[in-house]
C-alpha atoms as a PDB file:
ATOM      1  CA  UNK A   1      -8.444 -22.206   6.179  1.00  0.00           C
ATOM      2  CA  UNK A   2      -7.700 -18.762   6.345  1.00  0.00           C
ATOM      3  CA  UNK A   3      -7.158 -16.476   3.012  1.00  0.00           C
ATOM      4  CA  UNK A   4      -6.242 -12.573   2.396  1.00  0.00           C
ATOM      5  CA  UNK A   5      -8.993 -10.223   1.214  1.00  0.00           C
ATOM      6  CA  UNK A   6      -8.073  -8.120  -1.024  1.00  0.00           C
ATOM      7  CA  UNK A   7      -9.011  -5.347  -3.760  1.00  0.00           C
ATOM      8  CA  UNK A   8      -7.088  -3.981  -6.605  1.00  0.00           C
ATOM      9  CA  UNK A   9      -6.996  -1.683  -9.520  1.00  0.00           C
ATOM     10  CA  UNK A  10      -4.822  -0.576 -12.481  1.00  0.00           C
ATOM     11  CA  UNK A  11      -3.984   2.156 -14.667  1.00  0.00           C
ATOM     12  CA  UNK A  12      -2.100   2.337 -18.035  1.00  0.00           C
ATOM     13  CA  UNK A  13      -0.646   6.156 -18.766  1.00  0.00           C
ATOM     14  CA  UNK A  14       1.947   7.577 -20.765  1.00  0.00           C
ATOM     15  CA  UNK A  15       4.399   9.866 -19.755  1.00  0.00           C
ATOM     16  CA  UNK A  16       3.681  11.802 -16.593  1.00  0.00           C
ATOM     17  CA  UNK A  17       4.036  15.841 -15.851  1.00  0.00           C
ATOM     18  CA  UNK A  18       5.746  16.863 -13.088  1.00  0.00           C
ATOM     19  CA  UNK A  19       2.927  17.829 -11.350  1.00  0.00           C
ATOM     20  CA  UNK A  20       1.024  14.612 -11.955  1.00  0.00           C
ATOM     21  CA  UNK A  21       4.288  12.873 -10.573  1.00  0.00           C
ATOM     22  CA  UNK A  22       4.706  15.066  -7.355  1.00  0.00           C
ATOM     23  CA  UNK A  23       0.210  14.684  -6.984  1.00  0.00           C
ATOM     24  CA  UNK A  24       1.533  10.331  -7.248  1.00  0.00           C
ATOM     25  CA  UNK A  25       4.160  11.014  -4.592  1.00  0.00           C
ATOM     26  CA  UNK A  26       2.174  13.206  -2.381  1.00  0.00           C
ATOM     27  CA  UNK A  27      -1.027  10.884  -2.662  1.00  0.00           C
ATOM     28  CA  UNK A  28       1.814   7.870  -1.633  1.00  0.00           C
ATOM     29  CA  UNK A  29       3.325   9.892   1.604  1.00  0.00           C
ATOM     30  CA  UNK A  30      -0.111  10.929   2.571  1.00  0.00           C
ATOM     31  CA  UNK A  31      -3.133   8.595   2.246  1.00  0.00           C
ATOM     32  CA  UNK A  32      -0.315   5.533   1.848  1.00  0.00           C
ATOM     33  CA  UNK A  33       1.351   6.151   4.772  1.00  0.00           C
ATOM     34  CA  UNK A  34      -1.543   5.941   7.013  1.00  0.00           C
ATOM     35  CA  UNK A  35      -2.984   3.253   5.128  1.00  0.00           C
ATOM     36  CA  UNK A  36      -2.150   0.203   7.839  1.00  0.00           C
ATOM     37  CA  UNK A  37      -3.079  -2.737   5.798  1.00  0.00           C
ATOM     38  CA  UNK A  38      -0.568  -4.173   2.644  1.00  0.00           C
ATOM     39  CA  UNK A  39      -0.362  -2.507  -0.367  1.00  0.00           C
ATOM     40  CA  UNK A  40       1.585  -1.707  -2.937  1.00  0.00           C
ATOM     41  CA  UNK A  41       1.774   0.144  -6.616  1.00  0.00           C
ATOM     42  CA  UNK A  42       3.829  -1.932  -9.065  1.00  0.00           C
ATOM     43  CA  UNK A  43       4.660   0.233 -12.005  1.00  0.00           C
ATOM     44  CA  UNK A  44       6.196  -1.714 -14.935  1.00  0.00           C
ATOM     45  CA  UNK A  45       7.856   0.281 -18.060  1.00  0.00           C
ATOM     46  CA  UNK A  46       5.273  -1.231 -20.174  1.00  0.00           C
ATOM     47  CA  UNK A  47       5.225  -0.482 -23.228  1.00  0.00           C
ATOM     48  CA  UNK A  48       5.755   3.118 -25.770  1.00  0.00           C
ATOM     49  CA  UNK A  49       6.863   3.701 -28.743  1.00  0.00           C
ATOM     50  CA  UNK A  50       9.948   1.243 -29.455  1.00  0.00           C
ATOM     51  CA  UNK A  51       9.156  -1.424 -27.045  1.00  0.00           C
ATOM     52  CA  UNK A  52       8.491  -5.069 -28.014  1.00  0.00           C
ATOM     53  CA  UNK A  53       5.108  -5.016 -26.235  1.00  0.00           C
ATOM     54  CA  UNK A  54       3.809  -2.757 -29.524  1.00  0.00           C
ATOM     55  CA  UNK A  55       5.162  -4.424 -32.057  1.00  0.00           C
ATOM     56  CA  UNK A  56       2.780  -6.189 -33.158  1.00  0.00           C
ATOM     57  CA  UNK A  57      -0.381  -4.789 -34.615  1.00  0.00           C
ATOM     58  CA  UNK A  58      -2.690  -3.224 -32.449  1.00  0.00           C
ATOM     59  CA  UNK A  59      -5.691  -5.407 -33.859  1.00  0.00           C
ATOM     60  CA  UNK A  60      -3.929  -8.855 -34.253  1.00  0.00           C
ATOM     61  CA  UNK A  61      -5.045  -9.551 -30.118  1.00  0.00           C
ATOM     62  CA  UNK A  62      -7.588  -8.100 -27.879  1.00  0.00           C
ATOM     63  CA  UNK A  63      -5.186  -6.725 -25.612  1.00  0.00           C
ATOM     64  CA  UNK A  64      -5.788  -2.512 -26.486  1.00  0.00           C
ATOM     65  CA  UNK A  65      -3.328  -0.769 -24.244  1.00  0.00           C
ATOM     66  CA  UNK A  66       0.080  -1.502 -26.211  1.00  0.00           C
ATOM     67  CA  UNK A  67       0.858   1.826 -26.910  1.00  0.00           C
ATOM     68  CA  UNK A  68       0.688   2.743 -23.619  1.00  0.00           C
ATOM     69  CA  UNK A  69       4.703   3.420 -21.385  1.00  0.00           C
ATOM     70  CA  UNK A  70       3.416   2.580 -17.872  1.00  0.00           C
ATOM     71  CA  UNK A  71       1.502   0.429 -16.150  1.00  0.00           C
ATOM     72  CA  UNK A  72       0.331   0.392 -12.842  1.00  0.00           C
ATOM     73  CA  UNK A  73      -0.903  -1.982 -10.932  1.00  0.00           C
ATOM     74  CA  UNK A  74      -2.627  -1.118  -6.998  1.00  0.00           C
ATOM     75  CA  UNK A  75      -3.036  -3.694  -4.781  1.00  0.00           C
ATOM     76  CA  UNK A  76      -4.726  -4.009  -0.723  1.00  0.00           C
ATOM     77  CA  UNK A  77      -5.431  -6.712   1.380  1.00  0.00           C
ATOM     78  CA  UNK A  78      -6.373  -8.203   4.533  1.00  0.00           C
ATOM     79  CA  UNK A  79      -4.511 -10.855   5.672  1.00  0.00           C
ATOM     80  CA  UNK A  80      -7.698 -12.153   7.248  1.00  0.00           C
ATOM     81  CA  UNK A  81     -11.531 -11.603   8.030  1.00  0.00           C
ATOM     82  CA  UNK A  82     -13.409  -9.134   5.262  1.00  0.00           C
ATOM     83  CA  UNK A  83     -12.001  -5.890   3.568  1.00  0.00           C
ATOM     84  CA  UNK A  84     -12.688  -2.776   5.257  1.00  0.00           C
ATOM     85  CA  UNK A  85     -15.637  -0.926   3.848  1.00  0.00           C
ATOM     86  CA  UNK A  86     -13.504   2.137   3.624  1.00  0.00           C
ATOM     87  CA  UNK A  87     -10.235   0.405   2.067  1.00  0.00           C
ATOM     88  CA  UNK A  88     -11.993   1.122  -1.355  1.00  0.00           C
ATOM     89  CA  UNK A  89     -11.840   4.687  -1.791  1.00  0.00           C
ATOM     90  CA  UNK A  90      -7.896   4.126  -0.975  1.00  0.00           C
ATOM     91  CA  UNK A  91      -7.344   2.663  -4.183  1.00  0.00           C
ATOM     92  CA  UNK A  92      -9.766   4.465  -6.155  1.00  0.00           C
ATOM     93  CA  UNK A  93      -8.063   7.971  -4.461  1.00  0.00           C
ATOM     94  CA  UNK A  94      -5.208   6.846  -6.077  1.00  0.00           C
ATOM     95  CA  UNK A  95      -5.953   5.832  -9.455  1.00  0.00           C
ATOM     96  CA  UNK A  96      -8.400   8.770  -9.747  1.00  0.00           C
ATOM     97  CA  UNK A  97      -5.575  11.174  -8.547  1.00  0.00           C
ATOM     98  CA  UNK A  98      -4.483  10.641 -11.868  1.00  0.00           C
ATOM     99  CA  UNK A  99      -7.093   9.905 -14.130  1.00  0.00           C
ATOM    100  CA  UNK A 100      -8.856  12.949 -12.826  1.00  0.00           C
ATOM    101  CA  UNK A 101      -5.846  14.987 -14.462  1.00  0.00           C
ATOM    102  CA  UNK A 102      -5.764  12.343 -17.626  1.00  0.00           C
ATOM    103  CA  UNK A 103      -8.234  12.919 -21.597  1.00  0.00           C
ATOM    104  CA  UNK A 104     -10.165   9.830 -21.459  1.00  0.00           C
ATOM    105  CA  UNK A 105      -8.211   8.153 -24.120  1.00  0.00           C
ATOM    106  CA  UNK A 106      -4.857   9.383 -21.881  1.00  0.00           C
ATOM    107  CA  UNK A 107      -5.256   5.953 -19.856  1.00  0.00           C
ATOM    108  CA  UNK A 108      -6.437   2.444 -19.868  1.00  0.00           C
ATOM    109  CA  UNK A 109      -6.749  -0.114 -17.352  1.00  0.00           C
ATOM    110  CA  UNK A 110      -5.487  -3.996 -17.164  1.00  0.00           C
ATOM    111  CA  UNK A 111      -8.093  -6.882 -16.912  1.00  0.00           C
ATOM    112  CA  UNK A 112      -5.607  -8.393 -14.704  1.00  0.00           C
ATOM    113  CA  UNK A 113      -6.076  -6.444 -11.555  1.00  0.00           C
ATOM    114  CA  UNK A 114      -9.474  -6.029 -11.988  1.00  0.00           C
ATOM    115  CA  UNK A 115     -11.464  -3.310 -10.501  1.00  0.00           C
ATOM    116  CA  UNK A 116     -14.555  -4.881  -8.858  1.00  0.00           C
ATOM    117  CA  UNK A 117     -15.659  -1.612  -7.985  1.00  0.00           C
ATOM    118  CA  UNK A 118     -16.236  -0.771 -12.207  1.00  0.00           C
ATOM    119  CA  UNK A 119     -19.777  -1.288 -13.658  1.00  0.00           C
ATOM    120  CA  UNK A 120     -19.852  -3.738 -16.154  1.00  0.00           C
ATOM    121  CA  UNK A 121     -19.960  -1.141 -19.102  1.00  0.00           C
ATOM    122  CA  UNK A 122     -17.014   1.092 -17.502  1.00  0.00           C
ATOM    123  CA  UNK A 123     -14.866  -2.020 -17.151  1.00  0.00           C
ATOM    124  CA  UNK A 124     -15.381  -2.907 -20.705  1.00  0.00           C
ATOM    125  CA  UNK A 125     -14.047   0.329 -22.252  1.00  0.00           C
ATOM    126  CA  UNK A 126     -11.293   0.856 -19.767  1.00  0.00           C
ATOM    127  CA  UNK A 127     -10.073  -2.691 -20.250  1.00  0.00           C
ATOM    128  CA  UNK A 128     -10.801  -3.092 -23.843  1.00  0.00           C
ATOM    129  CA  UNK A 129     -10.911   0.515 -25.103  1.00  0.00           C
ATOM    130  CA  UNK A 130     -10.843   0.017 -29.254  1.00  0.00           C
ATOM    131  CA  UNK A 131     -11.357  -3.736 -29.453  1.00  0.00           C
ATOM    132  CA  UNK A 132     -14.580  -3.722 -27.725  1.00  0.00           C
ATOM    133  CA  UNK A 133     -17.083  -3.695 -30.495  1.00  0.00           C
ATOM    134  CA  UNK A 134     -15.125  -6.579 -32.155  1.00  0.00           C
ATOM    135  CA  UNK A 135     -15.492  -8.552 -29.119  1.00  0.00           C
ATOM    136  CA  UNK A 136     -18.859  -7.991 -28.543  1.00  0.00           C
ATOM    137  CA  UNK A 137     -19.579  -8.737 -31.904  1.00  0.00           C
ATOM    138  CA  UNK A 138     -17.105 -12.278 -31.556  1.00  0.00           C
ATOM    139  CA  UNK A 139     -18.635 -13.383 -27.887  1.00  0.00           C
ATOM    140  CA  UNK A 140     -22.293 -12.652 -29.815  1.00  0.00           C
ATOM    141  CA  UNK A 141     -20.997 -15.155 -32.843  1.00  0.00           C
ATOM    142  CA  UNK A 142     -19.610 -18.054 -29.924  1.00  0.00           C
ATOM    143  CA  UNK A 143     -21.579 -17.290 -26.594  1.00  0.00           C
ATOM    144  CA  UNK A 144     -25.380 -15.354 -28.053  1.00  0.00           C
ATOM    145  CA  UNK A 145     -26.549 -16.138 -24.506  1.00  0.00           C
ATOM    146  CA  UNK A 146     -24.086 -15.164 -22.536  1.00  0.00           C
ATOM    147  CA  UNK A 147     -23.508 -18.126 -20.600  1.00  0.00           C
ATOM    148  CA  UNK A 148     -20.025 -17.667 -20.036  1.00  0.00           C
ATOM    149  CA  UNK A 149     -20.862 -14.028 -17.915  1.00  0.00           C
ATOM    150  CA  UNK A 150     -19.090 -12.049 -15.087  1.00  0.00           C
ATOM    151  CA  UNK A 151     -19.662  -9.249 -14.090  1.00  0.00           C
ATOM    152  CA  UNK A 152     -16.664  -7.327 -16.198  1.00  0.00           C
ATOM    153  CA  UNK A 153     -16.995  -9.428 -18.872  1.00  0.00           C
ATOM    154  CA  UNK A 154     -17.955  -8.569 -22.325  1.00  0.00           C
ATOM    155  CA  UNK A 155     -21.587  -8.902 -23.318  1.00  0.00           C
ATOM    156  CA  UNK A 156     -22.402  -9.674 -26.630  1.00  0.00           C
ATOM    157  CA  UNK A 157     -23.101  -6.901 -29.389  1.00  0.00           C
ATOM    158  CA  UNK A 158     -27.235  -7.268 -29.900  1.00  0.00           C
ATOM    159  CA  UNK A 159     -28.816  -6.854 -33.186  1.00  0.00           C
END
């Protein structure tokens, strides 16, 4: 049985300038067009400041992006054999194109499309940004040893 290959990313962000809008477009028309394989950017008005996404409070779940307006998610694949060894830097090209222009605490990404490219630590604060420290402390109360591990997963907080 044959099955796609595939690698993806994400980025939560607020408004956009200009500029970092026309560096998106140019980055599409450029890279993207001689990019071969599928892929696509899905950008969903997310969230902001009188959405229903924020409403309620930013500590009653662990999900720590509500506030953000966009969300983006980046997506490559191969409908068969392995991914290209140089398909990576696509993806991260793009989302860096922006985060390179973004304050750390400008952007967040979403567990969802997960990043395998992210070190375990990185992947924590960019997926869980605030909440992390409460669910380290909560996966050291249920899971001490970590059974239930992945690589992007939370560890647990250690005394």
């Amino acid at each position: 049985m044959q099955h796609e290959t595939f690698y993806s990313s994400s980025l939560y962000t607020n408004k956009l300038t200009d500029a970092q809008l026309q560096s998106f477009v140019n980055y599409w028309f450029d890279a993207g067009k001689t990019n071969k394989r599928s892929w696509y950017c899905q950008i969903d008005i997310h969230g902001g400041e009188n959405n229903a996404v924020g409403h309620p409070s930013s500590d009653s779940s662990a999900y720590a992006h509500r506030d953000f307006l966009f969300m983006t998610n980046f997506y490559d694949k191969v409908d068969k054999g392995v991914f290209p060894a140089d398909g990576f830097s696509f993806l991260q090209s793009f989302v860096a194109n922006l985060t390179s222009t973004l304050a750390t605490d400008e952007w967040g990404q979403y567990i969802n499309y997960p990043d395998q490219k992210l070190d375990q630590a990185t992947a924590q604060n960019n997926y869980w940004s605030q909440h992390l420290g409460k669910l380290q402390t909560l996966k050291a109360h249920v899971d001490p040893k970590n059974l239930f591990h992945y690589p992007q997963g939370i560890l647990p907080v250690t005394p």
